[in-house]
Protein backbone atom coordinates (compact mmCIF):
# COMPACT_ATOMS: atom_id res chain seq x y z
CA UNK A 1 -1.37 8.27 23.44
CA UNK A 2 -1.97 5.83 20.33
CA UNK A 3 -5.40 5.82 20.50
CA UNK A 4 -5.59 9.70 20.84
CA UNK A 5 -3.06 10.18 17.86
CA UNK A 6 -4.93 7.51 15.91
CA UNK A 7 -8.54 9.91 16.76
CA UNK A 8 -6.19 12.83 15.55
CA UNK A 9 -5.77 11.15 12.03
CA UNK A 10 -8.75 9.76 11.27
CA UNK A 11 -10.67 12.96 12.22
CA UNK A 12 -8.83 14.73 9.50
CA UNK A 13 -9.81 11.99 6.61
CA UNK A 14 -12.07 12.72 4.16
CA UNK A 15 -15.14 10.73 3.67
CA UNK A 16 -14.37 7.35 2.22
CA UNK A 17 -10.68 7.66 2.44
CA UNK A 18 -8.88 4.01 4.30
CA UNK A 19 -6.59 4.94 6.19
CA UNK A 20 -3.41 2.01 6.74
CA UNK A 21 -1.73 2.41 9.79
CA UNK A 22 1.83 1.94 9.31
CA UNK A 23 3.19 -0.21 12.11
CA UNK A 24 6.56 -1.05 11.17
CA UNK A 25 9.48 -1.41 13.88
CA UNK A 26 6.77 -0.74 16.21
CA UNK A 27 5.92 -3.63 19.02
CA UNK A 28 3.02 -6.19 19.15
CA UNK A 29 1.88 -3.64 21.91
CA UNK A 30 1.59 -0.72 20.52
CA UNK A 31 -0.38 -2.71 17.78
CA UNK A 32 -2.22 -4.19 19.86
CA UNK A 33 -3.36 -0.72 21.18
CA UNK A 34 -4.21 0.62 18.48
CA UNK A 35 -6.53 -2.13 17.56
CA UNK A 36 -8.47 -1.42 20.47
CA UNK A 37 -8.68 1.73 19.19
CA UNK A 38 -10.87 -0.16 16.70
CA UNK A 39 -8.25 0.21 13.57
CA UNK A 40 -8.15 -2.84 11.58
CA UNK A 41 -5.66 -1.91 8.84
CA UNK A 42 -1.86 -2.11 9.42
CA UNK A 43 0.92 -1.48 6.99
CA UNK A 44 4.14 -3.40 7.40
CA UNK A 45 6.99 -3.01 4.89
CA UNK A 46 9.34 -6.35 5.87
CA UNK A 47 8.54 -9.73 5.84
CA UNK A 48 9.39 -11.26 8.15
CA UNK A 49 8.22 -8.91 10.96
CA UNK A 50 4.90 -9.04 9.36
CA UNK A 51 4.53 -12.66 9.78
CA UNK A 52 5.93 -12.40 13.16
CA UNK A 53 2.75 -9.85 13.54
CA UNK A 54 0.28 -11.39 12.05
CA UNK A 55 1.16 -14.98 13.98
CA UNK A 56 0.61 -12.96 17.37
CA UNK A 57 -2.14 -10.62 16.84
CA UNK A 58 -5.87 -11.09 15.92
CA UNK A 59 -7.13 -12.67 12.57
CA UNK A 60 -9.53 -9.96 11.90
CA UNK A 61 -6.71 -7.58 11.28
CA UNK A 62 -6.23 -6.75 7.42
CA UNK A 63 -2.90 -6.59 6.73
CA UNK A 64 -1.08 -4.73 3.96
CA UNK A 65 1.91 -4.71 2.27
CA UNK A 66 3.45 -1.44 1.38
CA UNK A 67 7.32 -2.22 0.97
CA UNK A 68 9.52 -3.21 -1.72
CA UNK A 69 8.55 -7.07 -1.77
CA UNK A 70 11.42 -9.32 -3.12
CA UNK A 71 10.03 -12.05 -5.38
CA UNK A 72 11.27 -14.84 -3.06
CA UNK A 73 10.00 -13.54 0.13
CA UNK A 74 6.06 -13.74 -1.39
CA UNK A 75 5.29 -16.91 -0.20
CA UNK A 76 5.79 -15.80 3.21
CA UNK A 77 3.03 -13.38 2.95
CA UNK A 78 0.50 -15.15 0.37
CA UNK A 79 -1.40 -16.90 2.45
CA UNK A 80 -2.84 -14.07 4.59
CA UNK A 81 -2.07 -11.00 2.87
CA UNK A 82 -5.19 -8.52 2.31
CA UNK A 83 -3.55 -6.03 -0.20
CA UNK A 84 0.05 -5.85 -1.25
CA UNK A 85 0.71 -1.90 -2.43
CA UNK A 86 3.85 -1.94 -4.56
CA UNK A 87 3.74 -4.13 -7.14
CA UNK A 88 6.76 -2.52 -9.21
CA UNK A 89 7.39 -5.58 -11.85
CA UNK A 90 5.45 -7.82 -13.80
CA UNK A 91 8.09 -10.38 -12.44
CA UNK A 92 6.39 -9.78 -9.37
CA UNK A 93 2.93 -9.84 -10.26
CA UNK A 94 3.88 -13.12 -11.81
CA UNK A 95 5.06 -14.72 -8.49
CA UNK A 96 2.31 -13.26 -6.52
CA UNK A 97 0.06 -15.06 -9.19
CA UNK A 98 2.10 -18.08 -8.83
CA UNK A 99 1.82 -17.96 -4.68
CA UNK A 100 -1.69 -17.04 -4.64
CA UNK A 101 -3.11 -19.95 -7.24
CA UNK A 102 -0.80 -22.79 -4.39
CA UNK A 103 -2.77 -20.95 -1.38
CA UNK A 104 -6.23 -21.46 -3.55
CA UNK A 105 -6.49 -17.46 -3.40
CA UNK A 106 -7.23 -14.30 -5.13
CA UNK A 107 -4.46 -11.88 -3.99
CA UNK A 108 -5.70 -8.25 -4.28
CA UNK A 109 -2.72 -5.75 -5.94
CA UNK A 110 -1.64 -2.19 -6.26
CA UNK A 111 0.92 -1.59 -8.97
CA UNK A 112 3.52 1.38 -7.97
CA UNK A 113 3.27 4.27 -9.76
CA UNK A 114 6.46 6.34 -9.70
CA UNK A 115 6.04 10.02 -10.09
CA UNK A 116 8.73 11.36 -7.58
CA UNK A 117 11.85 13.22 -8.47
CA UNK A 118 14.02 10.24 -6.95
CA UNK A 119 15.27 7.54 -8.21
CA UNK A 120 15.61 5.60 -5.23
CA UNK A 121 11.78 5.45 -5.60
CA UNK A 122 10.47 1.90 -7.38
CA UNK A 123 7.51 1.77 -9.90
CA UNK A 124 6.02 2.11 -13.31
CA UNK A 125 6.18 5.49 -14.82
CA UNK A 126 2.96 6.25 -16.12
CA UNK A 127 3.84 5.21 -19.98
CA UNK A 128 5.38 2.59 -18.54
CA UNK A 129 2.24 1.52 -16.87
CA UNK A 130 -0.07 2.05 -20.23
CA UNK A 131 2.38 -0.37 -21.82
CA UNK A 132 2.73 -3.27 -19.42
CA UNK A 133 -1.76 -3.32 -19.31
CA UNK A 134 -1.63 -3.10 -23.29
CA UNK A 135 0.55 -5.97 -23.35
CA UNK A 136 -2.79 -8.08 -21.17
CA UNK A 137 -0.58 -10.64 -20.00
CA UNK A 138 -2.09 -9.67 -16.49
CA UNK A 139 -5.34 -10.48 -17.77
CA UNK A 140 -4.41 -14.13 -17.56
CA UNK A 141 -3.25 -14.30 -13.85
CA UNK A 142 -6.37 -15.47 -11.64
CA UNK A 143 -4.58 -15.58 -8.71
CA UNK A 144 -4.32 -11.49 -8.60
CA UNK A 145 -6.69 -8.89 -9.13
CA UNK A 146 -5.40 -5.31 -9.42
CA UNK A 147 -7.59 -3.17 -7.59
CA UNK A 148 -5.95 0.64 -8.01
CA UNK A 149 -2.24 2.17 -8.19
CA UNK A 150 -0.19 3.59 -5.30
CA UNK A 151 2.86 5.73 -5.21
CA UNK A 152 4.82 8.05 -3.36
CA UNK A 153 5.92 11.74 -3.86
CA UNK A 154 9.03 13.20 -3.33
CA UNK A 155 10.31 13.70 0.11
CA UNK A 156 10.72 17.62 -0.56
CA UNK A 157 8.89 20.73 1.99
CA UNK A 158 7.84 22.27 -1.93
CA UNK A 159 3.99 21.55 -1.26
CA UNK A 160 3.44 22.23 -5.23
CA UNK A 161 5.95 19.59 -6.68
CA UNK A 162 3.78 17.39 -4.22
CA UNK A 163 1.06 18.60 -5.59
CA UNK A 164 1.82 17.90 -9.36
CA UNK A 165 3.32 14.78 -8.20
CA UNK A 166 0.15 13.31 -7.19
CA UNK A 167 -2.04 14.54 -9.83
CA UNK A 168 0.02 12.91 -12.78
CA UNK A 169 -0.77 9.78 -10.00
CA UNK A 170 -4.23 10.54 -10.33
CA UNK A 171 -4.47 11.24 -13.95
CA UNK A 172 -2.91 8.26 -14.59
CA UNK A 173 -5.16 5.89 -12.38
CA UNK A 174 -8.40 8.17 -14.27
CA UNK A 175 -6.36 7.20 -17.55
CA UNK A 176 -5.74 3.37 -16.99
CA UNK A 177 -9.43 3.24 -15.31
CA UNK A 178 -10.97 4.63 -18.40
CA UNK A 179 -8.87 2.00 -20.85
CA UNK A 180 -8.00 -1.05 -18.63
CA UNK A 181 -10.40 -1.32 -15.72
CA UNK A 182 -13.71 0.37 -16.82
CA UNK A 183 -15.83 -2.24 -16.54
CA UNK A 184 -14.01 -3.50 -13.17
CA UNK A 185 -15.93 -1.67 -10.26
CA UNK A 186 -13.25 -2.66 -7.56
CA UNK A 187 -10.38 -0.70 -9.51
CA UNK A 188 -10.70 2.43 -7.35
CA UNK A 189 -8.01 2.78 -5.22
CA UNK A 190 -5.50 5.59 -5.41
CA UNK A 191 -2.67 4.80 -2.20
CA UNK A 192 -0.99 8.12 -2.05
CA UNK A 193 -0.30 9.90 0.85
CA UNK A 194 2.12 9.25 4.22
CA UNK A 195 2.48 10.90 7.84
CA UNK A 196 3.73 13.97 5.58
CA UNK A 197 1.50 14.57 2.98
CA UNK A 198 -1.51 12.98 3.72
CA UNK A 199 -3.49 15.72 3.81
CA UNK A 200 -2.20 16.94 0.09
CA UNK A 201 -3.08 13.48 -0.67
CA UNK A 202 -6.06 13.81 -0.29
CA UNK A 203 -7.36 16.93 -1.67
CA UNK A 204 -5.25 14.87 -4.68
CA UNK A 205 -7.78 12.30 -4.44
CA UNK A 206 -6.19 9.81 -2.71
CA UNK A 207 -8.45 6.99 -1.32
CA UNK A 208 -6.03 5.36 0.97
CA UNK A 209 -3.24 6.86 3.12
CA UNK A 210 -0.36 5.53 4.82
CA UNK A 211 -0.04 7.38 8.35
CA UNK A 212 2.79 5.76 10.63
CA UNK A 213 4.65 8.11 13.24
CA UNK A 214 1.72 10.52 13.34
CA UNK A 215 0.11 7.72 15.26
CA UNK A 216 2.93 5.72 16.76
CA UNK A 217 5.67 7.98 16.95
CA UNK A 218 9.30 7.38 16.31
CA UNK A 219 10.06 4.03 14.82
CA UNK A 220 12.42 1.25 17.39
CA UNK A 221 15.09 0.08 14.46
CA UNK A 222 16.25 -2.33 17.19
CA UNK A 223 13.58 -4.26 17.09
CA UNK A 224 13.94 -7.16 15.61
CA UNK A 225 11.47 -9.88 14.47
CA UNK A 226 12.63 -13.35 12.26
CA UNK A 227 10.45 -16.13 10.61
């Protein structure tokens, strides 16, 4: 059933969209199947079950961080990660800088963008985001590179707030390109876009999606998985 849901998805992305499959509370297994399936990209949101993960599965997997990520739980992750999606601080960035220069590597980063209508939601809002590139202190940090923005929308069924939503995403990412990044050919990723709203994502412009229960199904909270 994986494999055929996973089929499902990717036969409804656009050219040149990634699509992340997000595997959270979701077994080594059902993983596992999915990789067979020939998807490389997972999306885990905790720590520690992503290093429990990525100890038992194959290397060639590119794993990605799309959670919250605490400051002191980046070391966990540094030595492996592929892409970490919310970067909502420039404390953060900092530590992930920090991590990445000990592990002799070049971390790739998204920073978080936050257009929705909740406040629960982390990020920059887009002025925000002008001012902490102005400032250039990222421009310093070799152990990062920041590759694109990501963000989420508002968890609403109002398809046009979704809409606007994720093209102030977009015209911010065109904005910062244009001022920050234009001479940087590997700033061109837009992460917008879940099992949801994927598909407004993408007429959006969104080059990466985040699709988890459309191809696993519902998530097993009693899973559990420790360092």
């Amino acid at each position: 059933m994986i494999s055929q849901n996973l089929n499902k998805v990717r036969s409804s992305l656009k050219d040149g969209v990634e699509l992340v499959a997000v595997s959270k509370y979701h077994p080594v297994s059902e993983l596992l199947e999915a990789y067979n399936a020939g998807q490389r990209i997972f999306g885990e949101s905790h720590v520690q079950e992503l290093v429990a993960k990525y100890d038992a599965l194959p290397k060639d997997i590119e794993w990605h961080f799309i959670g919250h990520l605490q400051t002191n739980k980046v070391k966990y992750i540094t030595p492996f990660i592929s892409l970490i999606h919310a970067v909502d601080s420039m404390k953060l960035l900092k530590e992930i800088n920090k991590q990445a220069l000990k592990n002799g590597r070049v971390v790739n980063c998204l920073l978080q963008l936050h257009v929705a209508q909740e406040e629960t939601k982390f990020g920059f809002t887009p002025q925000e985001l002008v001012d902490v590139l102005a400032a250039g202190e990222w421009k310093d940090m070799t152990g990062i590179h920041i590759v694109g923005v990501m963000c989420m929308a508002t968890n609403t069924d109002d398809d046009d707030q979704i809409h606007r939503e994720f093209r102030l995403a977009y015209d911010t990412f065109c904005n910062v390109k244009k001022e920050f990044f234009a001479d940087d050919d590997s700033f061109k990723e837009l992460s917008m876009g879940m099992s949801g709203d994927y598909m407004i994502a993408q007429y959006e412009h969104s080059t990466m999606v985040r699709v988890g229960s459309m191809i696993f199904g519902n998530r097993d909270y009693s899973t559990k998985f420790t360092i």
